[in-house]
PDB file of N, CA and C in Angstrom:
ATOM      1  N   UNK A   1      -3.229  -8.082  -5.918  1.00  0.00           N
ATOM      2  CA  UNK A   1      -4.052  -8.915  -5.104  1.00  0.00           C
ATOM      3  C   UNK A   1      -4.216  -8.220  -3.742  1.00  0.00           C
ATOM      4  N   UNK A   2      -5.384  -8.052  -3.479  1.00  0.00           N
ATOM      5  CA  UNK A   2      -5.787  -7.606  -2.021  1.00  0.00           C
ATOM      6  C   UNK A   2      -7.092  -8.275  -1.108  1.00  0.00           C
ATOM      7  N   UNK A   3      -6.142  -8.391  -0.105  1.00  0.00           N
ATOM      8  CA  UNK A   3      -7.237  -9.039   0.926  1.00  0.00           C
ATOM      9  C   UNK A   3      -7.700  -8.141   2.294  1.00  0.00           C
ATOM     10  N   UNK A   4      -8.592  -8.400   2.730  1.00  0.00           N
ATOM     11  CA  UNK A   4      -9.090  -7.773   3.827  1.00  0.00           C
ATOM     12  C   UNK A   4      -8.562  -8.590   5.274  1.00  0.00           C
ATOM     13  N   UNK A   5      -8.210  -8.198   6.622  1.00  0.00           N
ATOM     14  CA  UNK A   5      -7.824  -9.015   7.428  1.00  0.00           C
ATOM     15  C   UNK A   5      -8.166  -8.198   9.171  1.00  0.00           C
ATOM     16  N   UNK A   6      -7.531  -8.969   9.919  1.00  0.00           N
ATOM     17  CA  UNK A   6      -7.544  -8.467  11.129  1.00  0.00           C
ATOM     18  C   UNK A   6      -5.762  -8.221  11.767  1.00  0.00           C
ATOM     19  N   UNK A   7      -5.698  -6.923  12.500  1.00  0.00           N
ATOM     20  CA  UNK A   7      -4.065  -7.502  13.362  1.00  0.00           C
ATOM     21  C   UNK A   7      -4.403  -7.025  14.934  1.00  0.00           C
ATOM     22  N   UNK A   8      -4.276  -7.304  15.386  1.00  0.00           N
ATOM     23  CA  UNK A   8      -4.845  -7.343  17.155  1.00  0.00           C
ATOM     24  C   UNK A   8      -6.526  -6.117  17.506  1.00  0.00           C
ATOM     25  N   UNK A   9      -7.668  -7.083  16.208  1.00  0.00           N
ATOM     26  CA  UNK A   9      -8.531  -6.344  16.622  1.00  0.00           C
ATOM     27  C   UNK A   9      -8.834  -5.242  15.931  1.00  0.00           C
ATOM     28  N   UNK A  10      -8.129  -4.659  14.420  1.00  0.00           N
ATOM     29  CA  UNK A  10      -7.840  -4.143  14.108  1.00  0.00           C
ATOM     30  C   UNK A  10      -8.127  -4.125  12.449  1.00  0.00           C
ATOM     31  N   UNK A  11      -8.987  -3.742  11.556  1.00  0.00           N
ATOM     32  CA  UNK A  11      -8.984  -3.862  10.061  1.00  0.00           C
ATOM     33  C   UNK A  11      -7.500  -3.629   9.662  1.00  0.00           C
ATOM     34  N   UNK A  12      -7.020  -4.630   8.712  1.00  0.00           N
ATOM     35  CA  UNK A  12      -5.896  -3.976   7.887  1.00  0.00           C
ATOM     36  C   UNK A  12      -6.182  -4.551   6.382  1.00  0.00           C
ATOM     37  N   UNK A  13      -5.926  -3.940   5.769  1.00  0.00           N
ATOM     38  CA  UNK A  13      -5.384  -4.048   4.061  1.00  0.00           C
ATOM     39  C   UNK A  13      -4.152  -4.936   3.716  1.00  0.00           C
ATOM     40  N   UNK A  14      -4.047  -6.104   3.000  1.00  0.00           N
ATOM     41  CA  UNK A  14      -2.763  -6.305   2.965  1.00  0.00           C
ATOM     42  C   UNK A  14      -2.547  -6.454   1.305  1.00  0.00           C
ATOM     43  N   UNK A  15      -1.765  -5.765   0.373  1.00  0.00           N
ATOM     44  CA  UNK A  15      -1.380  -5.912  -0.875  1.00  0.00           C
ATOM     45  C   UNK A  15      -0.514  -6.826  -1.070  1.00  0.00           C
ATOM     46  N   UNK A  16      -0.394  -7.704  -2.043  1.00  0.00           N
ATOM     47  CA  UNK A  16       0.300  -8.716  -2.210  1.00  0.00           C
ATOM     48  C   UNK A  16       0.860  -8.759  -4.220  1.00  0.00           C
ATOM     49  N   UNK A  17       2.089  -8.230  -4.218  1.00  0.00           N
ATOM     50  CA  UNK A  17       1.810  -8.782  -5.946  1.00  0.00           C
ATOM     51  C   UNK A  17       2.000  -9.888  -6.262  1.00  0.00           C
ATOM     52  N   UNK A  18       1.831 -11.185  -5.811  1.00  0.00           N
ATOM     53  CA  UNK A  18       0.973 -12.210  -6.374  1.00  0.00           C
ATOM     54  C   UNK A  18       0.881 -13.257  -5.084  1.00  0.00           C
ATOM     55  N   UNK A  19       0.335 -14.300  -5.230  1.00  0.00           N
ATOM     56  CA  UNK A  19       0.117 -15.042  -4.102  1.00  0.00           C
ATOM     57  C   UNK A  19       1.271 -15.595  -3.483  1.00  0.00           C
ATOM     58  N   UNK A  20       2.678 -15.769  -4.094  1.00  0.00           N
ATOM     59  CA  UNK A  20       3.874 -15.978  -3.827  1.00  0.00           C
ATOM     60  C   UNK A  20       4.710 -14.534  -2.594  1.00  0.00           C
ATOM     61  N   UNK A  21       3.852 -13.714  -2.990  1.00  0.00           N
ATOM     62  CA  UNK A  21       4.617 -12.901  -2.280  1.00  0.00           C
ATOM     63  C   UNK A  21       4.935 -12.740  -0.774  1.00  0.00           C
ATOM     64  N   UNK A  22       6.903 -12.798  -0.312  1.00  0.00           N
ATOM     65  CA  UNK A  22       6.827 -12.846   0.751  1.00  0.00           C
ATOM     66  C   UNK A  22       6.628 -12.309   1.837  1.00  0.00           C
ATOM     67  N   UNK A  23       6.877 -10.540   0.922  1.00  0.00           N
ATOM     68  CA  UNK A  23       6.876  -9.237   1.835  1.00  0.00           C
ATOM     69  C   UNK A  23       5.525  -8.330   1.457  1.00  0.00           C
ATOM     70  N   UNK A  24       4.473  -8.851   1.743  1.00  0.00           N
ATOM     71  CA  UNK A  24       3.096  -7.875   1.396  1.00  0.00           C
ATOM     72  C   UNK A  24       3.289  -6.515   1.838  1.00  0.00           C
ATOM     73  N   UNK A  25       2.455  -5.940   1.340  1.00  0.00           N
ATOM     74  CA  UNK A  25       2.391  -4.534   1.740  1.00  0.00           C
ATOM     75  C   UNK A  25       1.255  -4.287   2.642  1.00  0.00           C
ATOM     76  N   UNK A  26       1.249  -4.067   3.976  1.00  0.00           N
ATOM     77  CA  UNK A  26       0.034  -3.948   4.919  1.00  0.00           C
ATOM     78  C   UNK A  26      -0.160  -2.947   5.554  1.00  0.00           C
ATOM     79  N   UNK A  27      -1.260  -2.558   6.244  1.00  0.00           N
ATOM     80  CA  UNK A  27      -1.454  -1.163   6.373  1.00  0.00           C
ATOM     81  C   UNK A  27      -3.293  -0.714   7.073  1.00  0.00           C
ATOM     82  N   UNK A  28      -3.197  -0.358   8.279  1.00  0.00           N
ATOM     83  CA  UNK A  28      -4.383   0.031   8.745  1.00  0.00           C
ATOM     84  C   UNK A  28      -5.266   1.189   8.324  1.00  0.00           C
ATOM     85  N   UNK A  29      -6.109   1.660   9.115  1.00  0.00           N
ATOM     86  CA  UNK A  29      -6.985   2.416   8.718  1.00  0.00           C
ATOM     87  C   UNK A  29      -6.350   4.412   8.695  1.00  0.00           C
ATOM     88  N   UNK A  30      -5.591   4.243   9.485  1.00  0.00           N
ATOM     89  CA  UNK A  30      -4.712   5.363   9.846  1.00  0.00           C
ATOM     90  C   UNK A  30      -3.630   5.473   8.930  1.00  0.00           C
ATOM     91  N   UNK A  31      -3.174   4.378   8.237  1.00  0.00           N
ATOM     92  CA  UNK A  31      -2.153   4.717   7.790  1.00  0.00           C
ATOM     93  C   UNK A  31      -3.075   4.999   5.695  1.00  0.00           C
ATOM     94  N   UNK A  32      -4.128   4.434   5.870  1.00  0.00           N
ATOM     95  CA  UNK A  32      -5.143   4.003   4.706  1.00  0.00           C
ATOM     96  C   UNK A  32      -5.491   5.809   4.672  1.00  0.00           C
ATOM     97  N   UNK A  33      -5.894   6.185   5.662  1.00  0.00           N
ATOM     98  CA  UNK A  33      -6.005   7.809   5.673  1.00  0.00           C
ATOM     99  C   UNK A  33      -5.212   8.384   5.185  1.00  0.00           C
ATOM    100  N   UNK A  34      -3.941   8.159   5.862  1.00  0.00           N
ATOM    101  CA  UNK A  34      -2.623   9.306   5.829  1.00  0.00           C
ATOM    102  C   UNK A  34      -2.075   8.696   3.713  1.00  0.00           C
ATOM    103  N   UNK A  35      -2.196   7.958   3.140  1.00  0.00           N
ATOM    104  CA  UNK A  35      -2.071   7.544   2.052  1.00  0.00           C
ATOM    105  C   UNK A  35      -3.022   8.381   0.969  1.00  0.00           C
ATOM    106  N   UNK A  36      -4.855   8.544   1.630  1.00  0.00           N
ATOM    107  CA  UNK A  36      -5.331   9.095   0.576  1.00  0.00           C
ATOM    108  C   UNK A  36      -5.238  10.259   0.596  1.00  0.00           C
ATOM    109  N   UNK A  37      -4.889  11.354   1.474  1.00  0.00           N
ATOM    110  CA  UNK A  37      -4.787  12.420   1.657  1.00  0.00           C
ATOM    111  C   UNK A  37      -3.552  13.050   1.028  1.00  0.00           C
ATOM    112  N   UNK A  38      -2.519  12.435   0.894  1.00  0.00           N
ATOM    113  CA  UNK A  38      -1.453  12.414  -0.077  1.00  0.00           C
ATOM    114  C   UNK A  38      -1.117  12.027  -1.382  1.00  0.00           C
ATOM    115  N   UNK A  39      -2.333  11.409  -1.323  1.00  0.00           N
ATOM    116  CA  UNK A  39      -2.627  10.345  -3.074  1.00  0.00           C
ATOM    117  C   UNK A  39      -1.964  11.477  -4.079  1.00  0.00           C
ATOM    118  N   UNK A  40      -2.261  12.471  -4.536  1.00  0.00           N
ATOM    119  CA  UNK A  40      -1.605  13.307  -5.657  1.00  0.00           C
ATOM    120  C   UNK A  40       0.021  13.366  -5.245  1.00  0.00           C
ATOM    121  N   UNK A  41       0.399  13.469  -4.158  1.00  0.00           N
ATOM    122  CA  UNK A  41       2.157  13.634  -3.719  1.00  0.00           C
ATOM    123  C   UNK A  41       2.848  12.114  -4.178  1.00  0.00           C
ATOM    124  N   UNK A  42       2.123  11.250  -3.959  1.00  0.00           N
ATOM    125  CA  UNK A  42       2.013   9.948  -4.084  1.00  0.00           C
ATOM    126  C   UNK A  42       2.466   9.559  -5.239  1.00  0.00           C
ATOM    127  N   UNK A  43       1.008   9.824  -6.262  1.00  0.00           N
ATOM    128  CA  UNK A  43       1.552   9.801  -8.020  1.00  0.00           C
ATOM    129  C   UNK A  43       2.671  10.221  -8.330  1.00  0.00           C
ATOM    130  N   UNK A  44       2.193  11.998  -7.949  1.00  0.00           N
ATOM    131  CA  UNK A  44       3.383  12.876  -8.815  1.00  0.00           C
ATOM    132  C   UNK A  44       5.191  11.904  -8.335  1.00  0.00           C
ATOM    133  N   UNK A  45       5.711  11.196  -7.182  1.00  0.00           N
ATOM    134  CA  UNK A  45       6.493  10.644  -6.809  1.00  0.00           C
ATOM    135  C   UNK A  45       6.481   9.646  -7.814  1.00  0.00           C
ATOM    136  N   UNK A  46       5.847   8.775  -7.910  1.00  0.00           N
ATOM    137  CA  UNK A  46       5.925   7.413  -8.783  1.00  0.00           C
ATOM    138  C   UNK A  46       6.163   7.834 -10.223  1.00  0.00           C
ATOM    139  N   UNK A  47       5.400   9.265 -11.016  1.00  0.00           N
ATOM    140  CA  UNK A  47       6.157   9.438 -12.074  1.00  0.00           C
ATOM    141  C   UNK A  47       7.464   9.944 -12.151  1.00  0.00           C
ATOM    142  N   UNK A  48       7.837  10.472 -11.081  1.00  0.00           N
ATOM    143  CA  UNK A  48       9.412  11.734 -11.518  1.00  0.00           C
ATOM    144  C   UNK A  48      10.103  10.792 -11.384  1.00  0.00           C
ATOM    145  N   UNK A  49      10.111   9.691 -10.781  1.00  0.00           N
ATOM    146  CA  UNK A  49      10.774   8.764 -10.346  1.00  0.00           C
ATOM    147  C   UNK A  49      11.025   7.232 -10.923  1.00  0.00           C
ATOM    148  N   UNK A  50       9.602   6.972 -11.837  1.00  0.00           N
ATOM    149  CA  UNK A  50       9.463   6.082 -12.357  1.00  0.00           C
ATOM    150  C   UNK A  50      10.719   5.255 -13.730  1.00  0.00           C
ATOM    151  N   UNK A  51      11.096   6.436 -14.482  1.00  0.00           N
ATOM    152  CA  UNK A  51      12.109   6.052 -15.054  1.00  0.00           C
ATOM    153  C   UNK A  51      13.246   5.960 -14.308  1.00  0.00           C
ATOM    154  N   UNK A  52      13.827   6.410 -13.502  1.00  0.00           N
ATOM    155  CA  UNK A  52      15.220   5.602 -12.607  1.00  0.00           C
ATOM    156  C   UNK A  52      14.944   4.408 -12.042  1.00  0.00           C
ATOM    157  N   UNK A  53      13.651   3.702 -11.796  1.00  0.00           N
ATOM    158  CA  UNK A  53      13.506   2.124 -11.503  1.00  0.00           C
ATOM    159  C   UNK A  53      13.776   1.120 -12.458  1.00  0.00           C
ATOM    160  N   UNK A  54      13.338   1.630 -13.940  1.00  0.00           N
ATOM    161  CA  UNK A  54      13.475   0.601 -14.901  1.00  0.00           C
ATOM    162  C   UNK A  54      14.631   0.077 -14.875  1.00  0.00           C
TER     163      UNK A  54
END
């Protein structure tokens, strides 16, 4: 779930996994940059890593 919002004036993103959630994941335009520019470091992390979460 994602919504669009404001924080002092400011676009942010906020991810939520479901409407219960207490700790969203939020995040401006700078940090929305610094995320896609790393997007492949990103993945490759979530797979090497993915089986020690289960």
């Amino acid at each position: 779930m994602v919504e669009r919002s404001e924080f002092k004036g400011k676009p942010v993103l906020i991810i939520r996994r479901s409407e219960d959630d207490k700790y969203p994941f939020t995040f401006g335009l700078t940090k929305a940059r610094l995320i896609l520019e790393n997007l492949e470091e990103i993945k490759r992390f979530v797979e090497e890593n993915e089986k020690e979460a289960v």
